[in-house]
C-alpha atoms as a PDB file:
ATOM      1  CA  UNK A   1      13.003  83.638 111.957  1.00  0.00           C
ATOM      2  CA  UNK A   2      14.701  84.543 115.282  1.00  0.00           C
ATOM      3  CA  UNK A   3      14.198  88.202 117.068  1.00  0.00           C
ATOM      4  CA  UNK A   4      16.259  90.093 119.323  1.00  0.00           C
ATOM      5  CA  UNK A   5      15.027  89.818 122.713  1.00  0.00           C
ATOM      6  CA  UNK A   6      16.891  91.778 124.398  1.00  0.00           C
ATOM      7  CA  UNK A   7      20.008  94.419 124.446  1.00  0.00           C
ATOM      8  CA  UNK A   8      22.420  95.275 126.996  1.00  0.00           C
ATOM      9  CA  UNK A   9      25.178  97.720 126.743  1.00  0.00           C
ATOM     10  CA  UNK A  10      27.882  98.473 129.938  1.00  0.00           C
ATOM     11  CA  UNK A  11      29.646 101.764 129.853  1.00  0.00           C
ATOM     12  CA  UNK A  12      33.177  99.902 131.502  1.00  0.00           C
ATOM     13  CA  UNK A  13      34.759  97.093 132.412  1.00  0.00           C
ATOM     14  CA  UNK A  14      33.138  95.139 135.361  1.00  0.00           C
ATOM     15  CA  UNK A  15      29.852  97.808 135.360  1.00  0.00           C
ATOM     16  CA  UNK A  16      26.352  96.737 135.594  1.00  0.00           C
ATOM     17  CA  UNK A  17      25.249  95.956 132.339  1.00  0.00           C
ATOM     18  CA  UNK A  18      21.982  98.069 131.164  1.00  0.00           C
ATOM     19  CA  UNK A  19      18.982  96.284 129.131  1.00  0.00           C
ATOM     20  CA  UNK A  20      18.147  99.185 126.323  1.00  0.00           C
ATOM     21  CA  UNK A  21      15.199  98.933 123.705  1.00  0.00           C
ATOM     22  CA  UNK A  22      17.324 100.341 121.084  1.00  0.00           C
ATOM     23  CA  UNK A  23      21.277 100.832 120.392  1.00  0.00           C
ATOM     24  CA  UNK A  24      23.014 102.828 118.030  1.00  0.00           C
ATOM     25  CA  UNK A  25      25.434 100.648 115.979  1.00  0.00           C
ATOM     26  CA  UNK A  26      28.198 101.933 114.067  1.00  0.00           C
ATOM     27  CA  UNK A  27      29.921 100.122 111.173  1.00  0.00           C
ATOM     28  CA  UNK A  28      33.849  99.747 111.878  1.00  0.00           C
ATOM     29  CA  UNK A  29      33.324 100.880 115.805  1.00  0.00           C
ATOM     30  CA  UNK A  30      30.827  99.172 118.139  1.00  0.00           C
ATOM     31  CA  UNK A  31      27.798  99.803 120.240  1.00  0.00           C
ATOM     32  CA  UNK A  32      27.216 103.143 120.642  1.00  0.00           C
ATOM     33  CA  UNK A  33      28.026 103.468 125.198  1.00  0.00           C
ATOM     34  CA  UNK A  34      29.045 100.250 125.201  1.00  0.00           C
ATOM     35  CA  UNK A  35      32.727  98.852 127.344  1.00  0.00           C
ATOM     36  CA  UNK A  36      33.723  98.361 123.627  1.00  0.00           C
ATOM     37  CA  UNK A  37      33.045 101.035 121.337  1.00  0.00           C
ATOM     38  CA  UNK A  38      35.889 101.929 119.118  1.00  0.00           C
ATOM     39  CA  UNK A  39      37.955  98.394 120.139  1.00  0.00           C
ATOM     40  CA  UNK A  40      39.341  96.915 116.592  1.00  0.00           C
ATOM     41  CA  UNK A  41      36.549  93.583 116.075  1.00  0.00           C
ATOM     42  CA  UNK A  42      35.197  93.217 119.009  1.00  0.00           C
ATOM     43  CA  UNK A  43      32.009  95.839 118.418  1.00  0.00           C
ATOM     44  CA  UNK A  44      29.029  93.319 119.392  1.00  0.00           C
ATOM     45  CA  UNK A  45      27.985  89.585 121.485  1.00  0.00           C
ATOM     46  CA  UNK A  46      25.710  88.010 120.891  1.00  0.00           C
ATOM     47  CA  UNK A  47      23.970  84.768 122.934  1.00  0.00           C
ATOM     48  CA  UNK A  48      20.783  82.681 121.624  1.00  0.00           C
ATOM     49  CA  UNK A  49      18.083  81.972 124.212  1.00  0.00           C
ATOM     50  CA  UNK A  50      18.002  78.791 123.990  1.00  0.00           C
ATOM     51  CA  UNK A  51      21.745  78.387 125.048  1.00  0.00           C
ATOM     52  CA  UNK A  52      21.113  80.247 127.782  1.00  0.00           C
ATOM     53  CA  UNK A  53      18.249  78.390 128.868  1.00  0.00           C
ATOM     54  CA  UNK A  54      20.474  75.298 128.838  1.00  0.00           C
ATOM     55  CA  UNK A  55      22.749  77.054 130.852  1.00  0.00           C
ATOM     56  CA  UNK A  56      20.428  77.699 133.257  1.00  0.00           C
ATOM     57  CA  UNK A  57      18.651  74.136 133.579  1.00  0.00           C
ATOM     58  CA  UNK A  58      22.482  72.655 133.860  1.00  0.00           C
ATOM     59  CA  UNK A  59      23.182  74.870 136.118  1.00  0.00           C
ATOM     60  CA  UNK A  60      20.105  74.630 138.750  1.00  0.00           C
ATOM     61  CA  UNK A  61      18.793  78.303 138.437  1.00  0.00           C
ATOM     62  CA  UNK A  62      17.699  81.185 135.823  1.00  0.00           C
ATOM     63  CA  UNK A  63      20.563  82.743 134.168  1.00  0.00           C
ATOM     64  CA  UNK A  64      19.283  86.470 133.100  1.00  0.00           C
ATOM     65  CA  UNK A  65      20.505  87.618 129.390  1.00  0.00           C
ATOM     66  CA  UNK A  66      22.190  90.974 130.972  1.00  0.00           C
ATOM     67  CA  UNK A  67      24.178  88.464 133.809  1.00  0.00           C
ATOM     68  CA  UNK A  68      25.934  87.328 130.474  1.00  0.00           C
ATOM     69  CA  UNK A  69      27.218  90.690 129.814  1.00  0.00           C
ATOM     70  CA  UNK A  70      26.582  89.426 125.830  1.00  0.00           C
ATOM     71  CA  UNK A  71      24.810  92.738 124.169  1.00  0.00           C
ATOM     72  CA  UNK A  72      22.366  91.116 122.106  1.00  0.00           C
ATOM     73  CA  UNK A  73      20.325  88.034 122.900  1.00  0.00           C
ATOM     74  CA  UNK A  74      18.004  86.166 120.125  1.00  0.00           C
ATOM     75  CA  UNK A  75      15.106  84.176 120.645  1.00  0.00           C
ATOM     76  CA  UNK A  76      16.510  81.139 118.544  1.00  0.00           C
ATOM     77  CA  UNK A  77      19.674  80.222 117.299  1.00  0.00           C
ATOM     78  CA  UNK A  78      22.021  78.011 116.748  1.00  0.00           C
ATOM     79  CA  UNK A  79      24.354  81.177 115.611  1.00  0.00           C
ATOM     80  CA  UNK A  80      27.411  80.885 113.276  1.00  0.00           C
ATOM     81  CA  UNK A  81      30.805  80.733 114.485  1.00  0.00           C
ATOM     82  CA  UNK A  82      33.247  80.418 111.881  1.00  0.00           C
ATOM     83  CA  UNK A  83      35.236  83.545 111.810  1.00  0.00           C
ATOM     84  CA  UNK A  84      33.513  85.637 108.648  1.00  0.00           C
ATOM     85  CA  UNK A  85      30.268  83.862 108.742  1.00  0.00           C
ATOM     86  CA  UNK A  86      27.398  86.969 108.604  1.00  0.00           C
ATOM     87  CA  UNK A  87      24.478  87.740 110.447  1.00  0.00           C
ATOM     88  CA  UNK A  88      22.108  90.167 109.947  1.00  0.00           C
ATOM     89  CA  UNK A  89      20.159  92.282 112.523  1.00  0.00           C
ATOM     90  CA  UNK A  90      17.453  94.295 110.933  1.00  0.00           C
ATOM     91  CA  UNK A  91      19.299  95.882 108.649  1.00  0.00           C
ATOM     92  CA  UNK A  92      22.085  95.988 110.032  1.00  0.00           C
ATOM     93  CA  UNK A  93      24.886  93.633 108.668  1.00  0.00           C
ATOM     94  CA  UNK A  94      27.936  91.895 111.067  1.00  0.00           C
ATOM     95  CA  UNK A  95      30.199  89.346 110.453  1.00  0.00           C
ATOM     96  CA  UNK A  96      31.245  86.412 112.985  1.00  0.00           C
ATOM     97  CA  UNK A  97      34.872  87.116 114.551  1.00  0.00           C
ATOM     98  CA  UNK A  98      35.177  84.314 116.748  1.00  0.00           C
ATOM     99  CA  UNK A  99      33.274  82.204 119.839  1.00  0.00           C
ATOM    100  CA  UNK A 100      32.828  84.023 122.422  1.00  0.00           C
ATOM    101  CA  UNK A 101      33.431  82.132 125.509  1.00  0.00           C
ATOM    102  CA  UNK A 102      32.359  82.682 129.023  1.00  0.00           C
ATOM    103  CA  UNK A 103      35.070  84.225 131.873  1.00  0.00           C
ATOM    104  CA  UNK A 104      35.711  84.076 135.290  1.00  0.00           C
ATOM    105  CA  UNK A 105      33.446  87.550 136.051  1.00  0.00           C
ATOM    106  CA  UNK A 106      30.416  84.740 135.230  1.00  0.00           C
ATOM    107  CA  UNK A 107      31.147  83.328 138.897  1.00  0.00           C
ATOM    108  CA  UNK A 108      31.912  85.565 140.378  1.00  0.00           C
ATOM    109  CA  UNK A 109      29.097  88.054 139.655  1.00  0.00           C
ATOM    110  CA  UNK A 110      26.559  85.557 138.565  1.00  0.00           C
ATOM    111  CA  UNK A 111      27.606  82.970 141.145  1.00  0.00           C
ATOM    112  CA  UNK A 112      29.901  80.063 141.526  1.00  0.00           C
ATOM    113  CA  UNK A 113      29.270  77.098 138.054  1.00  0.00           C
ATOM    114  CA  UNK A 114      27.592  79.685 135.802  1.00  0.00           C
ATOM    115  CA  UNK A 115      30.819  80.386 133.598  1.00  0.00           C
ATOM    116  CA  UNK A 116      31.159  75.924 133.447  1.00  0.00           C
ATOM    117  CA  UNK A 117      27.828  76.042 132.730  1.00  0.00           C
ATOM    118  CA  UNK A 118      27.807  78.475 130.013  1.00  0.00           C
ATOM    119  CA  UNK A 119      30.453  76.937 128.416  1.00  0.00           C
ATOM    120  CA  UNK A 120      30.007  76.219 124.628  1.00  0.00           C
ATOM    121  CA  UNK A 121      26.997  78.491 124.976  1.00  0.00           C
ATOM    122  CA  UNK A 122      28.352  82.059 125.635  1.00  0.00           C
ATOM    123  CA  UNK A 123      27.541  83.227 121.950  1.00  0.00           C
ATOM    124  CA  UNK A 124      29.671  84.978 118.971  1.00  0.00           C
ATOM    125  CA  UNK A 125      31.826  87.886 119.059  1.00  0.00           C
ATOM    126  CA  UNK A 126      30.953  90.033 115.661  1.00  0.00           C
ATOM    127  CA  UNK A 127      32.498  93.022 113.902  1.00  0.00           C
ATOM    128  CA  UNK A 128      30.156  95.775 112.678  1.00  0.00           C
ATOM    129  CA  UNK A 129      30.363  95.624 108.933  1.00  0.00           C
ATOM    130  CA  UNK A 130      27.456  98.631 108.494  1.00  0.00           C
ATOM    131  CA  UNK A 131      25.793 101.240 110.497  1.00  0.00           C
ATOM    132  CA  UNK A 132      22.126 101.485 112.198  1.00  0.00           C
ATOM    133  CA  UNK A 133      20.139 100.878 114.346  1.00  0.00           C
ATOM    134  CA  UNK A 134      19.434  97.552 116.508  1.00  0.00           C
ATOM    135  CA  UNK A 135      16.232  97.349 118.316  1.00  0.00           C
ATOM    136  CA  UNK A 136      14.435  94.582 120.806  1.00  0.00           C
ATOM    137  CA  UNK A 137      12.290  92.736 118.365  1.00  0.00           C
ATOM    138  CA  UNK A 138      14.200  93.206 115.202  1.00  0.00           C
ATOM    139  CA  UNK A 139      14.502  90.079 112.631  1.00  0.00           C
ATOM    140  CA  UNK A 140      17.775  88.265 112.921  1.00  0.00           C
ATOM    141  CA  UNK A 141      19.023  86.714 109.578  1.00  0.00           C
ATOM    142  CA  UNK A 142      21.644  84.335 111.311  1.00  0.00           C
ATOM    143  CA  UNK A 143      22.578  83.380 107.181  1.00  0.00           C
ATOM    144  CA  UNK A 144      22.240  85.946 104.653  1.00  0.00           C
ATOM    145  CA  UNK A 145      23.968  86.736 101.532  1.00  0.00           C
ATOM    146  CA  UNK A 146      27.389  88.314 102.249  1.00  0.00           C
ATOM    147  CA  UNK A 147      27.834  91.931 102.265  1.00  0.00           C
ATOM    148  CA  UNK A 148      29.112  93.268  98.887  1.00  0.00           C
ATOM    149  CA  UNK A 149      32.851  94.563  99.525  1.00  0.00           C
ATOM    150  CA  UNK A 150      31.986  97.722  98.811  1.00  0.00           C
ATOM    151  CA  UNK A 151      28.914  98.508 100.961  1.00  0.00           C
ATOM    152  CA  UNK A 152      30.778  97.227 104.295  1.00  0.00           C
ATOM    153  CA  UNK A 153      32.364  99.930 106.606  1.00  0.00           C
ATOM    154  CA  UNK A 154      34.908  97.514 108.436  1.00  0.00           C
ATOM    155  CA  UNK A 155      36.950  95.737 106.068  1.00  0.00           C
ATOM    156  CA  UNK A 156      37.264  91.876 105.847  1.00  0.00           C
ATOM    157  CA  UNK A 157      39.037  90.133 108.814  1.00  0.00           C
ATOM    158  CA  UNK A 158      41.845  88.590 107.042  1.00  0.00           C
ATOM    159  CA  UNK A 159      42.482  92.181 105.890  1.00  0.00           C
ATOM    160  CA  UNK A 160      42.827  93.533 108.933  1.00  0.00           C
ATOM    161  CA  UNK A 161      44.970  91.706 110.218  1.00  0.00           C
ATOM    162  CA  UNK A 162      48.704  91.851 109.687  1.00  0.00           C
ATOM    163  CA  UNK A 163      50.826  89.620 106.956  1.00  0.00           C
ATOM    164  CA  UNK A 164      53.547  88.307 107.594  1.00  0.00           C
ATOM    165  CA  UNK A 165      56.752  90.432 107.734  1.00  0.00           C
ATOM    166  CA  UNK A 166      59.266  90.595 104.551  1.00  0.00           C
ATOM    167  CA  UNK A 167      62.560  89.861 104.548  1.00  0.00           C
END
């Protein structure tokens, strides 16, 4: 079963990232001190290590997990990414919002062919669907049973989201 290897929270945009042992995570809101605590579904990234050691053998040189600026990096993988898929992190439970693919920052910070070469490997953006906390060397259930609708904080995606408007 994969393990978190590693956790790294930035307080803003285009700061440093910060590898942490343990994070706060709240159901509905994010990372506790992360860039995007309180944002709507983006509350957590997350990268396997064995994309990002791919990335780094296509791209000629080591690619560290907090260069990614993904929060949470597993030792194995492959993760979901259908939009609603779950994952669980200790006991913490998330749900998949969408792929989360690499940007321009990745050359420019990292250096020039790190965002081409992470591409297809930059990990999952996931929504929060619980509270707890997340620490380096938790298990990683990457497909559990769903979260009962009434134990999750966040509600579904498709809920959340706005129908279409009545005549």
């Amino acid at each position: 079963m994969p393990t978190v290897a590693s956790i790294h929270i930035a307080p803003g945009r285009r700061l440093p990232t910060k590898s942490v042992d343990q994070v706060e995570a709240q159901g509905g809101a994010g990372l506790v001190g992360d860039r995007y605590h309180g944002s709507r579904h983006r509350h957590v990234t997350i990268q396997s290590a064995p994309d990002l050691a791919d990335a780094s053998h296509d791209w000629g040189q080591p690619i560290d997990p907090g260069q990614t600026r993904r929060n949470i990096t597993i030792t194995d993988g492959p993760l979901p990414t259908r939009p609603g898929d779950p994952i669980r992190i200790g006991d913490v439970h998330l749900e998949v919002v969408r792929i989360a693919a690499p940007c321009r920052i990745m050359d420019d910070c990292v250096g020039e062919g790190a965002m081409r070469a992470l591409h297809n490997r930059g990990g999952v953006v996931a929504r929060l669907l619980t509270s707890g906390t997340i620490r380096v060397g938790d298990a990683v259930d990457l497909a559990p049973e769903p979260l009962a609708e009434h134990l999750r904080i966040s509600p579904p995606i498709a809920a959340s989201r706005p129908g279409p408007r009545l005549p």
